[in-house]
C-alpha atoms as a PDB file:
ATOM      1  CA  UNK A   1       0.000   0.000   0.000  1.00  0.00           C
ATOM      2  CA  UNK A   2       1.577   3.322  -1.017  1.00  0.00           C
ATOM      3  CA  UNK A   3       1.794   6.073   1.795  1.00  0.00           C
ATOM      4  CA  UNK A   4       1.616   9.696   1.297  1.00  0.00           C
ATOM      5  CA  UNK A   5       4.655  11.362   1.505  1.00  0.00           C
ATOM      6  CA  UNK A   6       3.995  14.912   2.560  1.00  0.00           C
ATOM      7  CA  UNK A   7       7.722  16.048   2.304  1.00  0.00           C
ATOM      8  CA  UNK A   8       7.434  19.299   4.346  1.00  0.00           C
ATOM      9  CA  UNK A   9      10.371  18.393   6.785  1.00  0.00           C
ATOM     10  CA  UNK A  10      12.948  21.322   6.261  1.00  0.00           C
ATOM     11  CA  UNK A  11      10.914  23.517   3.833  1.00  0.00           C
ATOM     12  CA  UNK A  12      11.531  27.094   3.854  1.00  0.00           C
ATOM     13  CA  UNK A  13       8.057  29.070   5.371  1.00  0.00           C
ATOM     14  CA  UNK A  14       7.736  29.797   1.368  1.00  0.00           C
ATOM     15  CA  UNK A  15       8.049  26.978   0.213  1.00  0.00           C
ATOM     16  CA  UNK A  16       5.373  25.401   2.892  1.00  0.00           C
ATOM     17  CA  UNK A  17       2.722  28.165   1.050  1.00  0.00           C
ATOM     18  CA  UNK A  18       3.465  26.686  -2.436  1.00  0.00           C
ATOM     19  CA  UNK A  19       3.032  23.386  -1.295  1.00  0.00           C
ATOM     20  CA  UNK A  20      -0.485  25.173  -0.106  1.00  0.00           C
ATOM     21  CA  UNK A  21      -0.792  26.022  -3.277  1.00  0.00           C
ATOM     22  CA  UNK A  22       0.107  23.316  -5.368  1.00  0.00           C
ATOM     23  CA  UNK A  23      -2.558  20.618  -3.196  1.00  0.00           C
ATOM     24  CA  UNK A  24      -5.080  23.039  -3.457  1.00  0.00           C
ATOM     25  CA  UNK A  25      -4.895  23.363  -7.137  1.00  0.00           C
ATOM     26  CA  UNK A  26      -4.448  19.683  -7.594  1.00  0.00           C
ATOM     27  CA  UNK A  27      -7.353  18.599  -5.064  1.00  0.00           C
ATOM     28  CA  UNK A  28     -10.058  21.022  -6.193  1.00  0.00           C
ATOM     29  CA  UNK A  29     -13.018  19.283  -8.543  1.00  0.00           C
ATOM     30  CA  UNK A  30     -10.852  15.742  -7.585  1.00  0.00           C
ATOM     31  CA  UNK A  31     -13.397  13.335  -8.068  1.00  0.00           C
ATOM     32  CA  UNK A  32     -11.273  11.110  -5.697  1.00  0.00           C
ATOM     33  CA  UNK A  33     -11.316  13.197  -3.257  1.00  0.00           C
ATOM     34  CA  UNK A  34     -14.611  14.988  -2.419  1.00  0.00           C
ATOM     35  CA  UNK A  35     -14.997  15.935   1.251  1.00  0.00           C
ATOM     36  CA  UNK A  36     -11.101  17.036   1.631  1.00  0.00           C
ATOM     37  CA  UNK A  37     -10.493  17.098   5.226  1.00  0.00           C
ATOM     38  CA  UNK A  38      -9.245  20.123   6.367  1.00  0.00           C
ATOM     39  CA  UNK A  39     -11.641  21.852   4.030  1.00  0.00           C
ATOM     40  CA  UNK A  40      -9.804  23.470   1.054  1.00  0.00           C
ATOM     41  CA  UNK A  41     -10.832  26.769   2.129  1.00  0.00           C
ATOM     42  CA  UNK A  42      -9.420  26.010   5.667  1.00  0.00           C
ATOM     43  CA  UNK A  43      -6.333  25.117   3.114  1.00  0.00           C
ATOM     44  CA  UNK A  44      -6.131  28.403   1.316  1.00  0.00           C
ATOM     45  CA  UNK A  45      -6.672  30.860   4.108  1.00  0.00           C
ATOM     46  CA  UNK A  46      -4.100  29.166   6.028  1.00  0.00           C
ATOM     47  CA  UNK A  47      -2.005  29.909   2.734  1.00  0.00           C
ATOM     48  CA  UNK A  48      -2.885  33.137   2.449  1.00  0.00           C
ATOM     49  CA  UNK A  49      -1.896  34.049   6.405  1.00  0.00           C
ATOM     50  CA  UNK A  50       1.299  32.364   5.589  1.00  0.00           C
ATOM     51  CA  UNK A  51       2.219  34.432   3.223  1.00  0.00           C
ATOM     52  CA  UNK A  52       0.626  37.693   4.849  1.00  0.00           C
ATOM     53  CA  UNK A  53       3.264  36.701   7.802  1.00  0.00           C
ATOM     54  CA  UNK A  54       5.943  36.027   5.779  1.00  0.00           C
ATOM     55  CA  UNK A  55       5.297  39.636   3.407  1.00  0.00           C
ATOM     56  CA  UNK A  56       4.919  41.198   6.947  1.00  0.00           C
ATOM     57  CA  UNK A  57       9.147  39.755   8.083  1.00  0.00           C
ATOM     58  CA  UNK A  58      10.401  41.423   4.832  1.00  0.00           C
ATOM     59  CA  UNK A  59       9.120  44.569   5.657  1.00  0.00           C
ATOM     60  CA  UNK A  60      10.122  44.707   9.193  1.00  0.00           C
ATOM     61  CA  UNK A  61      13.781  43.425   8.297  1.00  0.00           C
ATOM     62  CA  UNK A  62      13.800  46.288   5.384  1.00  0.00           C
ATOM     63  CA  UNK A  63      12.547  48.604   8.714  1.00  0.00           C
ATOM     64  CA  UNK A  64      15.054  47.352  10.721  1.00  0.00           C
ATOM     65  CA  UNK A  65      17.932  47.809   8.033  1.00  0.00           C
ATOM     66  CA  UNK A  66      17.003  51.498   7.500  1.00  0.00           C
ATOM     67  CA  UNK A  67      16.755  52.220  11.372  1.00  0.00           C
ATOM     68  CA  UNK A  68      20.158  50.730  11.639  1.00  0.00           C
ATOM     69  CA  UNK A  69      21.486  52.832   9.151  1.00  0.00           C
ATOM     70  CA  UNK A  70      19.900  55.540  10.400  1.00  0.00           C
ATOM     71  CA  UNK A  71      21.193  55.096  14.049  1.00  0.00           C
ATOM     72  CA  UNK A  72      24.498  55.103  12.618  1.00  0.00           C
ATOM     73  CA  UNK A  73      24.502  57.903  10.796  1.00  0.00           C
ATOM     74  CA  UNK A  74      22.658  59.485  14.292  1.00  0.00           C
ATOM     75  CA  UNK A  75      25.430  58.591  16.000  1.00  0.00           C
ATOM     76  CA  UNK A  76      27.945  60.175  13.508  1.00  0.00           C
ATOM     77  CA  UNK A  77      26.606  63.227  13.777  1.00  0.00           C
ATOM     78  CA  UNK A  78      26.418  62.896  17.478  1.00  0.00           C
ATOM     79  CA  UNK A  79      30.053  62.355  17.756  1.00  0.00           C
ATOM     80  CA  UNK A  80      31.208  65.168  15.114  1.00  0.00           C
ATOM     81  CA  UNK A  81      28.974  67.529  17.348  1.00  0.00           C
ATOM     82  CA  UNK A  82      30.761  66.379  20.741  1.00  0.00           C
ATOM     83  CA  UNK A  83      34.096  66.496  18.781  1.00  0.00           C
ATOM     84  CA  UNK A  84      33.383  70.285  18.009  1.00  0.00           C
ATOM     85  CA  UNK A  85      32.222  70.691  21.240  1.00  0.00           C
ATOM     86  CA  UNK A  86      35.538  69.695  22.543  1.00  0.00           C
ATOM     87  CA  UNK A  87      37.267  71.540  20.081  1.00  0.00           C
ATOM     88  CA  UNK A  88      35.693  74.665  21.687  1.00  0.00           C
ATOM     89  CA  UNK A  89      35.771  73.679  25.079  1.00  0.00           C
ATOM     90  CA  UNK A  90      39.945  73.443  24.904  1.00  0.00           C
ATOM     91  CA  UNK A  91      39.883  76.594  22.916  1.00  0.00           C
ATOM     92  CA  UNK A  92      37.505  78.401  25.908  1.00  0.00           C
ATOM     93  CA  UNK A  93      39.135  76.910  28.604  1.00  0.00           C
ATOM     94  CA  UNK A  94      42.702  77.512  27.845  1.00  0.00           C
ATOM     95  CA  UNK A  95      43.856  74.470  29.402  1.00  0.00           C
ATOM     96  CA  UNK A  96      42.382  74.817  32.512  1.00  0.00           C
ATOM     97  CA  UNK A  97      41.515  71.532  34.042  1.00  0.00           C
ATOM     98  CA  UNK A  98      38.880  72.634  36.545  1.00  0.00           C
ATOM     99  CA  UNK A  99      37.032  74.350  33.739  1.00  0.00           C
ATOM    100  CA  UNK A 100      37.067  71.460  30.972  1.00  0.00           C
ATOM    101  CA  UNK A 101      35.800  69.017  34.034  1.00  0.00           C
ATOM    102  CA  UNK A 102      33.117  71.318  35.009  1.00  0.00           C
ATOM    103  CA  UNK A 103      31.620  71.057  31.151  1.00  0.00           C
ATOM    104  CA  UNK A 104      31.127  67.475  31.549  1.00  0.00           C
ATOM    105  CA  UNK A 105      34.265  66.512  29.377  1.00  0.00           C
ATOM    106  CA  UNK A 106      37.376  64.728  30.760  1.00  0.00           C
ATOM    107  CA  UNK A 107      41.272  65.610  30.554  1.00  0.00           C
ATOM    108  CA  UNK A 108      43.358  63.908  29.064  1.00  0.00           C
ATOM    109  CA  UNK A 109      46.742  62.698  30.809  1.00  0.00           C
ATOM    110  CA  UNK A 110      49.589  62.321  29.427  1.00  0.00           C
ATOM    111  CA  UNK A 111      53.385  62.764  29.725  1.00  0.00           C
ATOM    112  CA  UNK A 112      53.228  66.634  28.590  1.00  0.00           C
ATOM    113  CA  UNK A 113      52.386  68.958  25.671  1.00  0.00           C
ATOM    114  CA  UNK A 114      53.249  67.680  22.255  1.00  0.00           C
ATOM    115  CA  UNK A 115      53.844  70.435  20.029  1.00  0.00           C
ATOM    116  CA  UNK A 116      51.232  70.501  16.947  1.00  0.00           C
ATOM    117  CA  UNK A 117      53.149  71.365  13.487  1.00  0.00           C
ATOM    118  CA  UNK A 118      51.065  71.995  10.005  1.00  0.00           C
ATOM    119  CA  UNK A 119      49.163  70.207   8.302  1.00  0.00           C
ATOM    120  CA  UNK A 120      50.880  68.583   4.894  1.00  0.00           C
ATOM    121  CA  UNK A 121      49.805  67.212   2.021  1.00  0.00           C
ATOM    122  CA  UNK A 122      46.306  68.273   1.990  1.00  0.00           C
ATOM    123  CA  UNK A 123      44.300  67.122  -0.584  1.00  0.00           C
ATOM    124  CA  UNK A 124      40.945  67.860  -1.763  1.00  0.00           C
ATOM    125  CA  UNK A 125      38.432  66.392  -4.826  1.00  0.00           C
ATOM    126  CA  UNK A 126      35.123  65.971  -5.543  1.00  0.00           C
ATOM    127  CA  UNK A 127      32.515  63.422  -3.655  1.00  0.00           C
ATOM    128  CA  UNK A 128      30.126  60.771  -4.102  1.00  0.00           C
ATOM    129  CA  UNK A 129      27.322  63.036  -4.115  1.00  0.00           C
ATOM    130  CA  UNK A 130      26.481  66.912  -5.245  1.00  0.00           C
ATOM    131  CA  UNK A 131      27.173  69.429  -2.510  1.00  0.00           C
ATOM    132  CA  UNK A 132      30.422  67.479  -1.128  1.00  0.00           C
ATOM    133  CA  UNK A 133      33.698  67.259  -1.316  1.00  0.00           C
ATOM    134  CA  UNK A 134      36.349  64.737  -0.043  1.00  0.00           C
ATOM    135  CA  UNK A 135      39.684  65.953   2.249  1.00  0.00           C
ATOM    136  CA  UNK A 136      42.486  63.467   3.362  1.00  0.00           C
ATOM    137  CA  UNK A 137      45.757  64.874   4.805  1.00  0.00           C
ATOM    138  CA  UNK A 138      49.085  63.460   6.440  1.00  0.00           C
ATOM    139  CA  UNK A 139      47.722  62.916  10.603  1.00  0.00           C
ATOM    140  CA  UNK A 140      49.473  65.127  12.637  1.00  0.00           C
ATOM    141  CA  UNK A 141      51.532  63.209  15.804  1.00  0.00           C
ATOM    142  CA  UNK A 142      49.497  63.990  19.032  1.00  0.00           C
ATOM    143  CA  UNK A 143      46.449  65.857  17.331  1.00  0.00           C
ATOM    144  CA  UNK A 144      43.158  65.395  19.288  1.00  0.00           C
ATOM    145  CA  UNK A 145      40.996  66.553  16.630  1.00  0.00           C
ATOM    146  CA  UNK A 146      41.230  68.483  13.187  1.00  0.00           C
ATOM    147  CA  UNK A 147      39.572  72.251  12.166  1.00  0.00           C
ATOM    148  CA  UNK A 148      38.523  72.530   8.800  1.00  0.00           C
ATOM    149  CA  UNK A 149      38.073  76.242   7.191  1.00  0.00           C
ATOM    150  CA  UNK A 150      36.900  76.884   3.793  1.00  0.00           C
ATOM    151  CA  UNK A 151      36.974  80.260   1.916  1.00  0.00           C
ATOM    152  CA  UNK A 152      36.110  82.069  -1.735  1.00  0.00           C
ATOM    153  CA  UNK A 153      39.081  83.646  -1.894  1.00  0.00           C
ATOM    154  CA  UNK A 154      42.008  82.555   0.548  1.00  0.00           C
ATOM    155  CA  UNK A 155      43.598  85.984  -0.675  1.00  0.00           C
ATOM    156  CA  UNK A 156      41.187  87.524   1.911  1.00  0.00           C
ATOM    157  CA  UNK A 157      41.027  86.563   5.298  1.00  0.00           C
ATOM    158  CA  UNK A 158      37.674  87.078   6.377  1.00  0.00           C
ATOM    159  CA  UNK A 159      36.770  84.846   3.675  1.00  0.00           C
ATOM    160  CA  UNK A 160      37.820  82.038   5.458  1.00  0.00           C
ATOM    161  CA  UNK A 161      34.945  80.474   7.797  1.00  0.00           C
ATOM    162  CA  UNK A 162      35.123  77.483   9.568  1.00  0.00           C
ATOM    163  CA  UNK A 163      33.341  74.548   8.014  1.00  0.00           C
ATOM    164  CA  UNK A 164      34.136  71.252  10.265  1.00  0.00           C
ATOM    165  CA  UNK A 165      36.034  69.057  12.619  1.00  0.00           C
ATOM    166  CA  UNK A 166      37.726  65.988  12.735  1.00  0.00           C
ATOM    167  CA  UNK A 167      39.084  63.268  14.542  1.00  0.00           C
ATOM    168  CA  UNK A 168      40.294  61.662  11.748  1.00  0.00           C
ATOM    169  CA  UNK A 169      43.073  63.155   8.788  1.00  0.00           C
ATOM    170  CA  UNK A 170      40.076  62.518   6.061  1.00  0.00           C
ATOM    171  CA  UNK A 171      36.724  64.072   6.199  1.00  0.00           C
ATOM    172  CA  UNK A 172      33.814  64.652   3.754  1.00  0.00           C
ATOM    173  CA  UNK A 173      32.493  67.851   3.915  1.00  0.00           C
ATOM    174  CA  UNK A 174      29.314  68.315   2.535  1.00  0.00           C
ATOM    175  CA  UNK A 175      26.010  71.548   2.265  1.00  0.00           C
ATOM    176  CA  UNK A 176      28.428  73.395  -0.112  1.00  0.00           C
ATOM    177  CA  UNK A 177      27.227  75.547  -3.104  1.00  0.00           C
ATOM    178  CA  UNK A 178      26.982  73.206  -6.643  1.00  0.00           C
ATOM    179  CA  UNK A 179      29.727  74.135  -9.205  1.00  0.00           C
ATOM    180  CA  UNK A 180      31.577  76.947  -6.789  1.00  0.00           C
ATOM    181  CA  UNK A 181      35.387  76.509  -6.502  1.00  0.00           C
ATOM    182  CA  UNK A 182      36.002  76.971  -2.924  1.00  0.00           C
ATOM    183  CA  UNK A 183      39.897  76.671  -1.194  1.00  0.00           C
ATOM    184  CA  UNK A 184      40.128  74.516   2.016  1.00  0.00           C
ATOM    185  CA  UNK A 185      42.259  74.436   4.930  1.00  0.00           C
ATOM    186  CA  UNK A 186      42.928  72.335   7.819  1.00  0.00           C
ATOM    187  CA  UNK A 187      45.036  72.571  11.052  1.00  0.00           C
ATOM    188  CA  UNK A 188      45.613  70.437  13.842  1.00  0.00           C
ATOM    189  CA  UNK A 189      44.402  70.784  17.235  1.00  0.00           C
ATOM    190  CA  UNK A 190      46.334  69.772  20.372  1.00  0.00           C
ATOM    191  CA  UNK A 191      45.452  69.039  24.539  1.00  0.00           C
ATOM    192  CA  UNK A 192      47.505  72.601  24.685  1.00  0.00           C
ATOM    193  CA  UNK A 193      48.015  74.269  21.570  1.00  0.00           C
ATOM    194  CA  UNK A 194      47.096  74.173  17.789  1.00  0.00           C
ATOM    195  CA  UNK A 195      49.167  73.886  14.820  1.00  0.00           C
ATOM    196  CA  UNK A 196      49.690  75.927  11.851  1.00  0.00           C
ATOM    197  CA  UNK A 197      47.382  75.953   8.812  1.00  0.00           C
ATOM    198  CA  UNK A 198      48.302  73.775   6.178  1.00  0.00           C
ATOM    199  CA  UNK A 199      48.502  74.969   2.650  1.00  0.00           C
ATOM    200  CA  UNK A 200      45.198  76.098   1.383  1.00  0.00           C
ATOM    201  CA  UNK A 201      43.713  72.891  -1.449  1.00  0.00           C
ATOM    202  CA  UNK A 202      41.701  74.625  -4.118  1.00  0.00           C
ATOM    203  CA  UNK A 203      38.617  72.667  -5.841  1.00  0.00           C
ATOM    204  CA  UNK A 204      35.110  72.784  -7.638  1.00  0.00           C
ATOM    205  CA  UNK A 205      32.329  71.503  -5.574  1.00  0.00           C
ATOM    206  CA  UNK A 206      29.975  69.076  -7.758  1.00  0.00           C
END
């Protein structure tokens, strides 16, 4: 006597609603089988839900994707916000230990003040996207963080505005006018002092 072999050991949850599918198509107007048992209808809706479930899992995993990304790039601009925040709390401060505690940042401790030179090398070229542009730069040895000015003319020098900081010697900086050339400049910033500005790096912003 042959036995059914139902075969749904292992199936994917998809795979399970084809199967739905496929016996439903095959058993309906079966003269051999005439009072199915569940009822085919009990058959289809259960189908149906399956795949309501399974349509609902892709959406939340595309939701959770984009609220990933979205917490990361959160937390990126959290962290280039407490960066400049730093940045101005040294420059405020003037070193003063009592006063950069009592903003809710810590000092650093180390073996003394490391003097900050310029900036070399400075590069600058277009980015991924309109409105940006792309800076890399040779790190400076005991910088805590990176200014970044840009100007229209670095012939004048209340052209030059400040634009950014960095932890890092490479930075995209990005909300700038399509198709303008602007010049760029970068120093270094110490625990004590801050280093000279590096050669300005003239581009076109895309």
């Amino acid at each position: 006597m042959a036995k059914v072999k139902a075969g749904l050991r292992g199936l994917t949850r998809e795979q399970v609603a084809d199967k739905i599918d496929t016996v439903k198509t095959a058993m309906t107007g079966n003269a051999s089988f005439t009072t199915p048992n569940p009822s085919l209808t009990a058959l289809g809706t259960a189908g149906t839900t399956l795949r309501t479930k399974i349509a609902a899992i892709e959406t939340a995993r595309a939701n959770l994707q984009t609220a990933v990304v979205d917490a990361d790039a959160a937390m990126d601009a959290a962290i280039n916000l407490l960066n400049q925040e730093a940045a101005y709390v040294q420059t405020t401060s003037a070193g003063d230990a009592v006063k950069i505690q009592s903003s809710g940042f810590d000092v650093t401790s180390d073996g003394g003040p490391v003097h900050m030179t310029q900036v070399l090398n400075l590069g600058a070229a277009t980015g991924d996207s309109p409105g940006e542009v792309d800076l890399n730069w040779n790190p400076v040895s005991g910088a805590k963080s990176y200014e970044i000015q840009t100007a229209t003319d670095p012939n004048v020098p209340s052209s030059w505005a400040f634009k950014d900081n960095s932890t890092k010697s490479k930075v995209t900086i990005t909300g700038l006018t399509n198709l303008s050339r602007i010049w760029v400049r970068v120093r270094a910033i110490g625990a004590n002092e801050k280093g000279g500005w590096s050669d300005p790096a003239e581009t076109v912003v895309p």
